[in-house]
Protein backbone atom coordinates (compact mmCIF):
# COMPACT_ATOMS: atom_id res chain seq x y z
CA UNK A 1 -78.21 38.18 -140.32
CA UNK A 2 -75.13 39.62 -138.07
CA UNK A 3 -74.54 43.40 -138.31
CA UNK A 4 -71.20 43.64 -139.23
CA UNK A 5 -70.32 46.95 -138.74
CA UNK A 6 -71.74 50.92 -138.39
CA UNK A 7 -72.97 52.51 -141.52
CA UNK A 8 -73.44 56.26 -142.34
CA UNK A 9 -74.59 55.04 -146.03
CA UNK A 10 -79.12 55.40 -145.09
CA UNK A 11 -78.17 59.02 -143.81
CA UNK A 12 -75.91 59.83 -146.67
CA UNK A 13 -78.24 58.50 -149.76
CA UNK A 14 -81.26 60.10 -147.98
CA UNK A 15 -79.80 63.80 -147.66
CA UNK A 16 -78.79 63.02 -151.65
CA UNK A 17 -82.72 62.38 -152.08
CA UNK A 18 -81.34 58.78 -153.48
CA UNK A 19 -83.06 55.89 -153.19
CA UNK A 20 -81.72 52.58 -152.86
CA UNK A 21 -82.04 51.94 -156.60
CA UNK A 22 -80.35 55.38 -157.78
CA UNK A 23 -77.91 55.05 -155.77
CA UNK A 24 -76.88 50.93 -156.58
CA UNK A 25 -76.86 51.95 -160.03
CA UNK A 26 -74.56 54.99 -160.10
CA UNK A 27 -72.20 52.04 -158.05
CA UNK A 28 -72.99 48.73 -160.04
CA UNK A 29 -74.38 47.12 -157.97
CA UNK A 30 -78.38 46.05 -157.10
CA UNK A 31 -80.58 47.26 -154.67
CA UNK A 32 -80.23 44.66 -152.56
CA UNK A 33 -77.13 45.12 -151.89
CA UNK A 34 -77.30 48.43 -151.11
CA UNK A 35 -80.09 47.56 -148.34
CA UNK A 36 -77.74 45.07 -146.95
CA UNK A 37 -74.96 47.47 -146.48
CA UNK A 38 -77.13 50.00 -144.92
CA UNK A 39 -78.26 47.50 -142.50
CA UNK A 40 -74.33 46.49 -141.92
CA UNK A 41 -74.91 42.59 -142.81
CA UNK A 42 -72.60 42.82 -146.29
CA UNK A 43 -69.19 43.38 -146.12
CA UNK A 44 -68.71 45.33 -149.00
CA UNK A 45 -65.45 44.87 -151.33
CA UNK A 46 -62.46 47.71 -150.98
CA UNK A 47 -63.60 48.76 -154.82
CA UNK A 48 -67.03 49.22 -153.62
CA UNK A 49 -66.59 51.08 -150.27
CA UNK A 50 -64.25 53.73 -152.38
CA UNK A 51 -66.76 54.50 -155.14
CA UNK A 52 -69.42 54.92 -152.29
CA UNK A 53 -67.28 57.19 -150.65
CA UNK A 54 -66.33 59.16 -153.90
CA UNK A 55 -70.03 59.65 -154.52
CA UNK A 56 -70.75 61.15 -151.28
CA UNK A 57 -67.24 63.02 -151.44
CA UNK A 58 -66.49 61.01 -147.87
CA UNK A 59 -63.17 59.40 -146.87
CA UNK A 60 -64.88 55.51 -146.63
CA UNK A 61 -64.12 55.58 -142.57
CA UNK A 62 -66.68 58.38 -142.85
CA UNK A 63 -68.93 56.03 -144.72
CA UNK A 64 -68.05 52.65 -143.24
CA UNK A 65 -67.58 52.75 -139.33
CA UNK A 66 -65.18 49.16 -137.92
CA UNK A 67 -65.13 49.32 -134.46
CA UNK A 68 -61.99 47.48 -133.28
CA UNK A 69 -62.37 44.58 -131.04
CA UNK A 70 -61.37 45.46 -127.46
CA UNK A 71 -57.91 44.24 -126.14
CA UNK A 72 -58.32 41.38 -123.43
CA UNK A 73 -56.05 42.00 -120.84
């Protein structure tokens, strides 16, 4: 799968001592999905990226990291 986009979420769950299943069901969510967004292949929905960030107390750019694409000339 394509890597989306720059994730703090590993680094954040793992200072938490969180695994991937704590931490998908304090969201809603399963673990898969939680393995997928630490990877950056999952897009994850505007609800989702703002509880993530509320847990971790993060704004979600802190979380979530979209590069823009670069301006042709």
């Amino acid at each position: 799968m394509t890597k989306l986009f720059d994730t703090n979420l590993k680094v954040l769950r793992v200072e938490r001592g969180l695994t991937q299943e704590d931490l998908a069901a304090q969201v809603g969510v399963v673990r898969q999905t939680i393995a997928y967004l630490e990877r950056g292949e999952y897009m994850p929905s505007l609800g989702l990226a703002h509880k993530l960030a509320q847990l971790f107390g993060q704004p979600i750019e802190q979380v979530f990291i979209f590069s823009q694409p670069e301006a042709k000339p």
